[in-house]
N, C-alpha and C. Protein backbone atom coordinates (compact mmCIF):
# COMPACT_ATOMS: atom_id res chain seq x y z
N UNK A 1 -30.30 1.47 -30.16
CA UNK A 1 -29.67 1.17 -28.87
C UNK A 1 -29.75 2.43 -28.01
N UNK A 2 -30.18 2.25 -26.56
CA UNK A 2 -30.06 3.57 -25.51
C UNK A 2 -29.14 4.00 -25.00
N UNK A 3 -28.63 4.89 -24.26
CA UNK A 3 -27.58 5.33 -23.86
C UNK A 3 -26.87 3.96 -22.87
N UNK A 4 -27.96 3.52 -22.23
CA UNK A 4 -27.27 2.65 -21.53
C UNK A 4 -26.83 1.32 -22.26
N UNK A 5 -27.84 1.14 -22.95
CA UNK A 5 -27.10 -0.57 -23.79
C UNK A 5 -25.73 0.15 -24.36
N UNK A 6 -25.48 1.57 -25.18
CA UNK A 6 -24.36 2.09 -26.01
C UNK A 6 -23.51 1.85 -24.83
N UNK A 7 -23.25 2.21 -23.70
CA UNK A 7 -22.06 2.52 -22.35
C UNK A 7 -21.76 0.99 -22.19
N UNK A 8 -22.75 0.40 -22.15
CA UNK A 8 -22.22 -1.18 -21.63
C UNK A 8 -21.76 -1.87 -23.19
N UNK A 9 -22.03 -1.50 -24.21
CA UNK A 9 -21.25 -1.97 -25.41
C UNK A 9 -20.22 -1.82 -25.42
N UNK A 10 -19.77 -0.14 -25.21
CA UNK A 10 -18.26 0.17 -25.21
C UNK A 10 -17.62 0.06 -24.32
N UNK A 11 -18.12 -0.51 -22.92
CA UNK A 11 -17.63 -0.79 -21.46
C UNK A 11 -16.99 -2.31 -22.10
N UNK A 12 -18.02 -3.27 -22.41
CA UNK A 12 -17.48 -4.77 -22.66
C UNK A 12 -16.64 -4.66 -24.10
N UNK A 13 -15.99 -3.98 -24.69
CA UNK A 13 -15.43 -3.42 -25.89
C UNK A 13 -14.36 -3.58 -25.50
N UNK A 14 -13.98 -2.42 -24.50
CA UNK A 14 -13.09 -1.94 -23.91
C UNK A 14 -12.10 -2.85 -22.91
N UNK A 15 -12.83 -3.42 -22.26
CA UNK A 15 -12.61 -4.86 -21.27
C UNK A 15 -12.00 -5.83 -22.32
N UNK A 16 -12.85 -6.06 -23.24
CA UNK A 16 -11.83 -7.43 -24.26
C UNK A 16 -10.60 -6.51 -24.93
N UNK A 17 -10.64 -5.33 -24.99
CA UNK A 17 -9.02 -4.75 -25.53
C UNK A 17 -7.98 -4.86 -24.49
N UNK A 18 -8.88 -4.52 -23.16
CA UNK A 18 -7.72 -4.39 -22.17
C UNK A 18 -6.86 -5.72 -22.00
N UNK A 19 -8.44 -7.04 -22.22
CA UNK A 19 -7.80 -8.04 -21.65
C UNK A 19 -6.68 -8.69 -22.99
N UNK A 20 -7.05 -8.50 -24.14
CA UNK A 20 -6.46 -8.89 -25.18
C UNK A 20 -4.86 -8.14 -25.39
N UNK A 21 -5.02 -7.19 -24.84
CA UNK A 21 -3.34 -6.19 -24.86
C UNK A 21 -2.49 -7.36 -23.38
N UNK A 22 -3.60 -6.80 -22.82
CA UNK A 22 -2.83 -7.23 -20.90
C UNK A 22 -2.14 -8.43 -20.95
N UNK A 23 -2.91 -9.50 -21.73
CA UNK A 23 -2.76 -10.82 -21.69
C UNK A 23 -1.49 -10.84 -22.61
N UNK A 24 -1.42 -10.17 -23.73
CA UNK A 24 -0.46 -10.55 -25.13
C UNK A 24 -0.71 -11.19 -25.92
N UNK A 25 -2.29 -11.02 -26.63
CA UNK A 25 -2.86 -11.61 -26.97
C UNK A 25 -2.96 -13.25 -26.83
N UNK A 26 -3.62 -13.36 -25.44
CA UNK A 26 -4.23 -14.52 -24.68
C UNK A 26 -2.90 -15.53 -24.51
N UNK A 27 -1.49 -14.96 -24.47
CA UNK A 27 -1.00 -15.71 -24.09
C UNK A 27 -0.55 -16.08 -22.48
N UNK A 28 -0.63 -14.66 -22.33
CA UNK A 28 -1.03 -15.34 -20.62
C UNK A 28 -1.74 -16.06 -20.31
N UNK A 29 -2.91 -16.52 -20.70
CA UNK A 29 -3.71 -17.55 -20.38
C UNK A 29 -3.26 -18.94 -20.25
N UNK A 30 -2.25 -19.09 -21.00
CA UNK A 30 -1.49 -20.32 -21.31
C UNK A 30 -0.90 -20.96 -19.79
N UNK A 31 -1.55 -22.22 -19.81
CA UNK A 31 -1.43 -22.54 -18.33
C UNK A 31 -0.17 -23.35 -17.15
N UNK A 32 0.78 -22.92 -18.13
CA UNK A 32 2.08 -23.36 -17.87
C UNK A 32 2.76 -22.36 -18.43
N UNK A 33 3.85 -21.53 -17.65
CA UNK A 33 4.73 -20.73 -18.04
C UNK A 33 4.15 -19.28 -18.59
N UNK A 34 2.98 -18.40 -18.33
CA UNK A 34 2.59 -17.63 -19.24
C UNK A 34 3.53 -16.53 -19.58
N UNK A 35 4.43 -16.39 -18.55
CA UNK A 35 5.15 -15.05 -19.20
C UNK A 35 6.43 -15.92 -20.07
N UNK A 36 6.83 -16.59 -20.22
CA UNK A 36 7.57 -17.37 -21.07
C UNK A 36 6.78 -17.56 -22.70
N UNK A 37 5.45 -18.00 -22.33
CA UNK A 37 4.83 -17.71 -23.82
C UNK A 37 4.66 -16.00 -24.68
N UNK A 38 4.64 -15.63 -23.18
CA UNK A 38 4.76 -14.07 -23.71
C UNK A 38 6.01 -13.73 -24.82
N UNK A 39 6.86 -14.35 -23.50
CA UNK A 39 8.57 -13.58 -24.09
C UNK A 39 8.53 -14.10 -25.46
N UNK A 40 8.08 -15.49 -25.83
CA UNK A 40 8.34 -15.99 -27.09
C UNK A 40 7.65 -15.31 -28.34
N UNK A 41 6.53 -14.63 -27.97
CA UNK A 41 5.47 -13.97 -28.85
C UNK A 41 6.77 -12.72 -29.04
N UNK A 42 7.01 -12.19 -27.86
CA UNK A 42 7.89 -10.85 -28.35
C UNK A 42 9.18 -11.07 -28.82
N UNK A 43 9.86 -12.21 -28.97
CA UNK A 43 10.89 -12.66 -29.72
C UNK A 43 10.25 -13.01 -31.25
N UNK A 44 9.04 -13.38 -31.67
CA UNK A 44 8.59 -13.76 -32.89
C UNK A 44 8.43 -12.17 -33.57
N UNK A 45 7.89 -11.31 -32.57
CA UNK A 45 7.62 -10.06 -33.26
C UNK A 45 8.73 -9.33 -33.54
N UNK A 46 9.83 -9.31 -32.73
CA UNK A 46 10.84 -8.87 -32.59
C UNK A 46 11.84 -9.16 -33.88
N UNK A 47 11.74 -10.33 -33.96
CA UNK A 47 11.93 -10.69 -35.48
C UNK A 47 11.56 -10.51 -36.64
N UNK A 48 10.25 -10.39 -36.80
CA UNK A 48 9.17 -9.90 -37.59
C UNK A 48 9.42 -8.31 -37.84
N UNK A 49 9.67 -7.63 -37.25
CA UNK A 49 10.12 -6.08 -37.12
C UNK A 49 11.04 -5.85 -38.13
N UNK A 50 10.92 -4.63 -38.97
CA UNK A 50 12.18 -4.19 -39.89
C UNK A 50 13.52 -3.78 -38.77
N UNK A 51 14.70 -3.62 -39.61
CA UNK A 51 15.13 -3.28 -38.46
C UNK A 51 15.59 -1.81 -38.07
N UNK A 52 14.55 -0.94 -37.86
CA UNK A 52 14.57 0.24 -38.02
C UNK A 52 14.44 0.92 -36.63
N UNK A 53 15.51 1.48 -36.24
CA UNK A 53 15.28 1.84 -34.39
C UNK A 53 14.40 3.05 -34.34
N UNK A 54 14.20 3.94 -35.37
CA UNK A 54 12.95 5.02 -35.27
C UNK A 54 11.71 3.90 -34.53
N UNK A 55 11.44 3.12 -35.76
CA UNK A 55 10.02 2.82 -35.42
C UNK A 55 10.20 1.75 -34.27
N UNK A 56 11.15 1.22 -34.35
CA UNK A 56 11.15 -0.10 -33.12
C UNK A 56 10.87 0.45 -31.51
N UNK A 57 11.48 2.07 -31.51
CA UNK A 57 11.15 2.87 -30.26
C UNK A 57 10.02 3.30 -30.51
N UNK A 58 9.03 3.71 -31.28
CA UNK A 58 8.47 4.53 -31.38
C UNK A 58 7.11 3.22 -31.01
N UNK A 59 7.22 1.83 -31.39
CA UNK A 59 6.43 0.77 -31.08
C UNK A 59 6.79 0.99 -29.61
N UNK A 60 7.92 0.49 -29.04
CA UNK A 60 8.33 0.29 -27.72
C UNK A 60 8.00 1.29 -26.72
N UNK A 61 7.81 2.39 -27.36
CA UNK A 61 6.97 3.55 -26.46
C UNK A 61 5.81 3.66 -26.23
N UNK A 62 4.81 2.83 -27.21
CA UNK A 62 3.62 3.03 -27.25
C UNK A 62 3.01 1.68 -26.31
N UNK A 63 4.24 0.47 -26.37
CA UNK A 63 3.99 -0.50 -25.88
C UNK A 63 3.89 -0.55 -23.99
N UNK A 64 5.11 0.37 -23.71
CA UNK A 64 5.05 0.89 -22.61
C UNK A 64 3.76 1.40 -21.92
N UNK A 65 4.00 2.44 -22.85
CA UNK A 65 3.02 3.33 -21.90
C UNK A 65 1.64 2.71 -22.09
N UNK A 66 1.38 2.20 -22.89
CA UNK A 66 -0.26 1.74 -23.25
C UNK A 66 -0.14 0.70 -22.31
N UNK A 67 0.85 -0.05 -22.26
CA UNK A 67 1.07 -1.69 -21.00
C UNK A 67 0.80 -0.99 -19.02
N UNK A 68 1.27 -0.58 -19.60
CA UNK A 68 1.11 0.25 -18.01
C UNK A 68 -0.01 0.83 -17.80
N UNK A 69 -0.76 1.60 -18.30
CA UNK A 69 -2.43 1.76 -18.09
C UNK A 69 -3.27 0.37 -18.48
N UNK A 70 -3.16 -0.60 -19.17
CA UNK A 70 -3.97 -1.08 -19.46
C UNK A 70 -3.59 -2.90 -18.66
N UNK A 71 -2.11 -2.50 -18.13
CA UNK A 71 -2.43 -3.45 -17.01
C UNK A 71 -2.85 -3.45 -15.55
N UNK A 72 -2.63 -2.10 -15.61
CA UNK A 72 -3.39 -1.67 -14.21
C UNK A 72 -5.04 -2.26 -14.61
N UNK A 73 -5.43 -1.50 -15.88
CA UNK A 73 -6.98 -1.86 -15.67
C UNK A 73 -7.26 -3.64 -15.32
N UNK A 74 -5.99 -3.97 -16.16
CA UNK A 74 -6.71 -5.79 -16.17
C UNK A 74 -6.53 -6.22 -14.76
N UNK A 75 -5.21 -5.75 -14.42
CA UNK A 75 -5.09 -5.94 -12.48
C UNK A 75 -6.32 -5.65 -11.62
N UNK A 76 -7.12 -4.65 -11.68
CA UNK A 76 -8.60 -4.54 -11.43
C UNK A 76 -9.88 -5.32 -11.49
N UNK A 77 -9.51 -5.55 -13.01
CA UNK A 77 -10.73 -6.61 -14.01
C UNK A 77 -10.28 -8.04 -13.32
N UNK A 78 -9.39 -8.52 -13.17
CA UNK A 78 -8.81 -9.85 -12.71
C UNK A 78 -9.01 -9.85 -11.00
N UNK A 79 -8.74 -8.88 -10.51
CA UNK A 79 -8.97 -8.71 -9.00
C UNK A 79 -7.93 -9.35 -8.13
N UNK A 80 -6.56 -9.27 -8.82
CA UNK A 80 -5.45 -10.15 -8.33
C UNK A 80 -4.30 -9.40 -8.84
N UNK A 81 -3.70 -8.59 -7.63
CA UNK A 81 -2.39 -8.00 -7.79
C UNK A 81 -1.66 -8.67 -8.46
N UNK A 82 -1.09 -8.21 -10.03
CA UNK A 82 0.23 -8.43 -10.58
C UNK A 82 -0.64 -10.09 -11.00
N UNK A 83 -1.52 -10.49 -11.42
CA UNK A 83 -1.94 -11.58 -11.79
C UNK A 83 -0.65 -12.14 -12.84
N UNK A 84 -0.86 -13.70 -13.07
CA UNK A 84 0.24 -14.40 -14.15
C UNK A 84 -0.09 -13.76 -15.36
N UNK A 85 -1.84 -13.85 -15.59
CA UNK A 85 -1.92 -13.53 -16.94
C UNK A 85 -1.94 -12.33 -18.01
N UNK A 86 -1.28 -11.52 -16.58
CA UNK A 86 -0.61 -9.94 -17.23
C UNK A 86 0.38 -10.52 -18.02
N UNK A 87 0.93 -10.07 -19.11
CA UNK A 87 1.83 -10.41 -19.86
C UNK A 87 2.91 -9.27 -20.55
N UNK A 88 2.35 -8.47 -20.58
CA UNK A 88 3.21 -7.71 -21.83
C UNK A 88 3.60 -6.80 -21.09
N UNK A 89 3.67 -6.74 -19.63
CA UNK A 89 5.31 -6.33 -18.96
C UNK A 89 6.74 -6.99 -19.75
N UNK A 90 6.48 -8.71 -20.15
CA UNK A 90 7.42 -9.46 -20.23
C UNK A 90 7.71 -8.93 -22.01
N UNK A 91 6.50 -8.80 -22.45
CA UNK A 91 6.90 -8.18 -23.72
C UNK A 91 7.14 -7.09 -23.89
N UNK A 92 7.08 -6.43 -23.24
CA UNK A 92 7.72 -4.75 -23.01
C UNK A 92 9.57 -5.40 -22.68
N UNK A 93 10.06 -5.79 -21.81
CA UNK A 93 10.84 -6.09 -21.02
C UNK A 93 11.79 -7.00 -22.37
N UNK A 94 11.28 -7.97 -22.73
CA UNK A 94 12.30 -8.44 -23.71
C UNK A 94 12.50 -7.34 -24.86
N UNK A 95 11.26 -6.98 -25.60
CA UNK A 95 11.63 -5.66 -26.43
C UNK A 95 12.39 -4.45 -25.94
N UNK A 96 12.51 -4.31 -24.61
CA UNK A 96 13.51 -3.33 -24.53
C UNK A 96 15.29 -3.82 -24.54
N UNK A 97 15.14 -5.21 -24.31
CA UNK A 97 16.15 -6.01 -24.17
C UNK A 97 17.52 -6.03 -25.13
N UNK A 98 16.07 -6.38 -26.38
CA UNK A 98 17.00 -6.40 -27.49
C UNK A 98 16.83 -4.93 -28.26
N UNK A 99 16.63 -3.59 -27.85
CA UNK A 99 16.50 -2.18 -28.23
C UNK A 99 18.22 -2.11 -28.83
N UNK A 100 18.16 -1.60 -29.70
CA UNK A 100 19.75 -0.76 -30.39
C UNK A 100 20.62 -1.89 -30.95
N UNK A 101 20.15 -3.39 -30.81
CA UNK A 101 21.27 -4.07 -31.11
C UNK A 101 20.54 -4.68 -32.64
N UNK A 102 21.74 -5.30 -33.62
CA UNK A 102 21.50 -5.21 -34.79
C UNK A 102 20.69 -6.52 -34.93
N UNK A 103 19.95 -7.31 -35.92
CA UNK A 103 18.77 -7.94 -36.06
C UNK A 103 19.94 -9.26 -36.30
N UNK A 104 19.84 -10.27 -35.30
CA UNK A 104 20.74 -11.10 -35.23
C UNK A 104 20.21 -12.47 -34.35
N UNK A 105 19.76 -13.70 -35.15
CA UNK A 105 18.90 -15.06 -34.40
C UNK A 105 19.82 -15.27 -32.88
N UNK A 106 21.28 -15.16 -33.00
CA UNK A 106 21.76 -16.02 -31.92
C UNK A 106 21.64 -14.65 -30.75
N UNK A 107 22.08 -13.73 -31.19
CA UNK A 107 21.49 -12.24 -29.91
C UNK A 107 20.33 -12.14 -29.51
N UNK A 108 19.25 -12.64 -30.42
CA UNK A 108 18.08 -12.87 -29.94
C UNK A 108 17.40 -13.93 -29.23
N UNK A 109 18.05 -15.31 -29.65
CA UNK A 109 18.09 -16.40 -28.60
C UNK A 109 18.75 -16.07 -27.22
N UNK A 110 19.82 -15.79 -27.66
CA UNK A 110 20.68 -15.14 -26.37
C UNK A 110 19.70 -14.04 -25.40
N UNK A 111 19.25 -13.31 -25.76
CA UNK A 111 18.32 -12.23 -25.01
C UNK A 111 16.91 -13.18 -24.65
N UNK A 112 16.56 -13.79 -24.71
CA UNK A 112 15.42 -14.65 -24.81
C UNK A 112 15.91 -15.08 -23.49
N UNK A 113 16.75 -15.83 -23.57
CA UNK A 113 17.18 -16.57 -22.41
C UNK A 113 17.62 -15.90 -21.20
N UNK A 114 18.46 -14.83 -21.30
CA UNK A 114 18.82 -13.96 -20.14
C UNK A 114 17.72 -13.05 -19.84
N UNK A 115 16.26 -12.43 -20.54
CA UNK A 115 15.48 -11.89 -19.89
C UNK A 115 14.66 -13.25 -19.40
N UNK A 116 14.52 -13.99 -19.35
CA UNK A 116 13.47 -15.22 -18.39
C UNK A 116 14.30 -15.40 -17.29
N UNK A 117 15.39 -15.64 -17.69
CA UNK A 117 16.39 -15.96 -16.36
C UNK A 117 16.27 -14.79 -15.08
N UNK A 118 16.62 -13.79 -15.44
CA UNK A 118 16.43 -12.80 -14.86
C UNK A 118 14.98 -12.34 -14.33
N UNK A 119 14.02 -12.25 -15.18
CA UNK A 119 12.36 -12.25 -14.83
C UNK A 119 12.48 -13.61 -13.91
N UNK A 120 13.06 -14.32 -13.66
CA UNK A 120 12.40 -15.73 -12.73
C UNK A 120 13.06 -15.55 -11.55
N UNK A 121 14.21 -15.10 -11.61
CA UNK A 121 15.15 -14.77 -10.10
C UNK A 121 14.85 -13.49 -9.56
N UNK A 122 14.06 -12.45 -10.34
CA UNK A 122 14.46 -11.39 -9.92
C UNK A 122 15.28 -10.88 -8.61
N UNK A 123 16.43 -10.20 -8.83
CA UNK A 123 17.08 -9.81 -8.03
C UNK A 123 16.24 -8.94 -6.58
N UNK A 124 16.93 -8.56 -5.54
CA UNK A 124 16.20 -7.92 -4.82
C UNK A 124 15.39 -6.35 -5.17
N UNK A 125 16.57 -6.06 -5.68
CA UNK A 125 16.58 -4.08 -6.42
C UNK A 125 15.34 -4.37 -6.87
N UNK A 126 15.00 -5.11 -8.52
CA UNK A 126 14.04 -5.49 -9.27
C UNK A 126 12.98 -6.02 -8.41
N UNK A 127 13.10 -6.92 -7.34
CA UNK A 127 11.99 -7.22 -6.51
C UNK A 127 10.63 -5.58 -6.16
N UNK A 128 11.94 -4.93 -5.49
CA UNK A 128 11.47 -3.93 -4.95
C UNK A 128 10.68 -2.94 -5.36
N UNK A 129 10.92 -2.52 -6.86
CA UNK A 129 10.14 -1.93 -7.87
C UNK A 129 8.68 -2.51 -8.28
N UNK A 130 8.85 -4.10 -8.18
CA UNK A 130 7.91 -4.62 -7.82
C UNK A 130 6.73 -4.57 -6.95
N UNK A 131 6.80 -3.86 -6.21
CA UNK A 131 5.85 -3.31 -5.24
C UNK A 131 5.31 -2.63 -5.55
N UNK A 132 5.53 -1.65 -6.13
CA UNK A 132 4.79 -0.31 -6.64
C UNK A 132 3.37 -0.60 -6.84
N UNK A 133 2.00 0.04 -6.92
CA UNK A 133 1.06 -0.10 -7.06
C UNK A 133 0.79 -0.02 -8.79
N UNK A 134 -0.25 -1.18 -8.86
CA UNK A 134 -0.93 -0.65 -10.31
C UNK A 134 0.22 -0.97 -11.40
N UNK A 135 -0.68 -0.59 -12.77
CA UNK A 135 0.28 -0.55 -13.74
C UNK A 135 1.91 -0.74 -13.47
N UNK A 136 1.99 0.82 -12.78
CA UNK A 136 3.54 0.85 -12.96
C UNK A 136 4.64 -0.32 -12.10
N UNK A 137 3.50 -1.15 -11.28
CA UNK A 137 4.30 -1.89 -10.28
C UNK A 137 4.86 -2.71 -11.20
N UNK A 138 3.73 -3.41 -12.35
CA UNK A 138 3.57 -4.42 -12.71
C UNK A 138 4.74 -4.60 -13.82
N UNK A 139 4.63 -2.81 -14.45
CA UNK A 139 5.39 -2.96 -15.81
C UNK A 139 7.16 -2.92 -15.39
N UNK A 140 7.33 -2.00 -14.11
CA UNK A 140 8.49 -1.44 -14.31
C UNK A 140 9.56 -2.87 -13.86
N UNK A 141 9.07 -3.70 -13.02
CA UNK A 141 10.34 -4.36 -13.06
C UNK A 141 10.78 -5.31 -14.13
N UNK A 142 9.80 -5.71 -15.21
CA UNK A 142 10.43 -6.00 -16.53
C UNK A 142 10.88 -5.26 -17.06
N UNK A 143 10.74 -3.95 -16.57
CA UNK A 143 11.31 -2.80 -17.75
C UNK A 143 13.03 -2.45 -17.12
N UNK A 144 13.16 -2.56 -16.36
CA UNK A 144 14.44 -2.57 -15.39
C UNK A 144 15.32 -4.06 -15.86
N UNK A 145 14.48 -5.20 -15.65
CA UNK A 145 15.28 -6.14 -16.61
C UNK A 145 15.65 -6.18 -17.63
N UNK A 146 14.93 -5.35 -18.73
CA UNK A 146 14.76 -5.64 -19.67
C UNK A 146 15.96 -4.80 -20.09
N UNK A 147 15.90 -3.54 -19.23
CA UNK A 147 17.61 -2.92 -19.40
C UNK A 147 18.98 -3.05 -18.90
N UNK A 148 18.91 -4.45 -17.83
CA UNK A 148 19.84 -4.72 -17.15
C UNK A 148 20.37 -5.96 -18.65
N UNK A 149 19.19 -6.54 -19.12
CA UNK A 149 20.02 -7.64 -20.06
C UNK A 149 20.14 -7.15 -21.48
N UNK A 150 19.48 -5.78 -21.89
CA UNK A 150 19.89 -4.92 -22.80
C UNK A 150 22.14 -4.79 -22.71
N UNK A 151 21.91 -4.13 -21.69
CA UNK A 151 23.56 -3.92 -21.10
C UNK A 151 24.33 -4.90 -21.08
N UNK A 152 23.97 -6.18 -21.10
CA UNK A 152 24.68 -7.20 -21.24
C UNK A 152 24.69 -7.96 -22.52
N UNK A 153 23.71 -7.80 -22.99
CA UNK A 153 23.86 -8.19 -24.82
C UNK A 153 24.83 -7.26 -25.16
N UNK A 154 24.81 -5.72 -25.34
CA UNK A 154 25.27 -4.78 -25.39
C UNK A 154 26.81 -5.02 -25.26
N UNK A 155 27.15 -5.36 -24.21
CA UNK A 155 28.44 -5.83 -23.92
C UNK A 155 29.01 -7.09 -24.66
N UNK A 156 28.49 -7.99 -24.75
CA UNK A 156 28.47 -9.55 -25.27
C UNK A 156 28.65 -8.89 -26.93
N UNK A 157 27.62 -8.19 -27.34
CA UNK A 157 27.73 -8.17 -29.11
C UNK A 157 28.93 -7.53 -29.45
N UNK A 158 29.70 -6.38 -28.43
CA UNK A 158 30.92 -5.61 -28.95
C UNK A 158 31.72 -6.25 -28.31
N UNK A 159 32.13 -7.56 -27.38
CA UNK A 159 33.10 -7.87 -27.47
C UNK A 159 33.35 -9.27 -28.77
């Protein structure tokens, strides 16, 4: 292979990772509700997870920051600001949701439901963050939800 077939191998390589992260693994694609299929993928994983807050942050950090470069790229690749089939803002956003609280089905149904609710109304504040260009437009206002209904599980589990 020449330099150029090698660049366009790892160019179209690179493109199916971005789109395979961006999407949540292709559940944005899903043609009804995609960030709802998202949230549900990150409630399955979320479950799936030991319940160990080292590594659950140490995922949630990597999820971040890797979601935020690599949805900017798909925002590019797609050619449509903040497209539906970005996803793993919403899975960033519920995983930060349920961050610090103990491994529990009805807190996690419960968080399920108040981050969609919230991702579907977004408030104005959260609107506004919304704007931002790129990646960070895309990621931060799930990530702002995702700590507004953190604070309210938070509250809900200690009373």
């Amino acid at each position: 292979m020449n330099e150029t077939g090698n660049k366009e191998y790892i160019q179209t390589t690179l493109d199916k990772l971005i789109k395979l992260i961006a999407t949540g693994f292709y559940t944005g694609f899903v043609p009804v509700a995609p960030g709802t299929a998202a949230s549900i993928l990150a409630l399955i994983i979320y479950l799936l997870l030991p319940e160990n807050h080292a590594l659950y942050w140490m995922i949630l950090i990597v999820l971040i920051i890797g979601g935020t470069i690599v949805s900017g790229e798909a925002e590019k690749m797609f050619k449509e600001k903040d497209s539906s089939c970005i996803v793993i803002d919403e899975i960033c956003g519920y995983m930060l949701t349920m961050a610090f609280l103990p491994k529990n089905l009805h807190l996690a149904i419960i968080g399920f439901f108040l981050f969609r609710t919230l991702d579907i109304i977004k408030p104005s504040f959260v609107k506004e963050v919304e704007k931002l260009q790129g990646g960070i437009g895309i990621m931060l206002d799930d990530i702002v939800s995702g700590m507004i209904c953190s604070l309210v599980l938070h509250i809900v589990h200690w009373i």
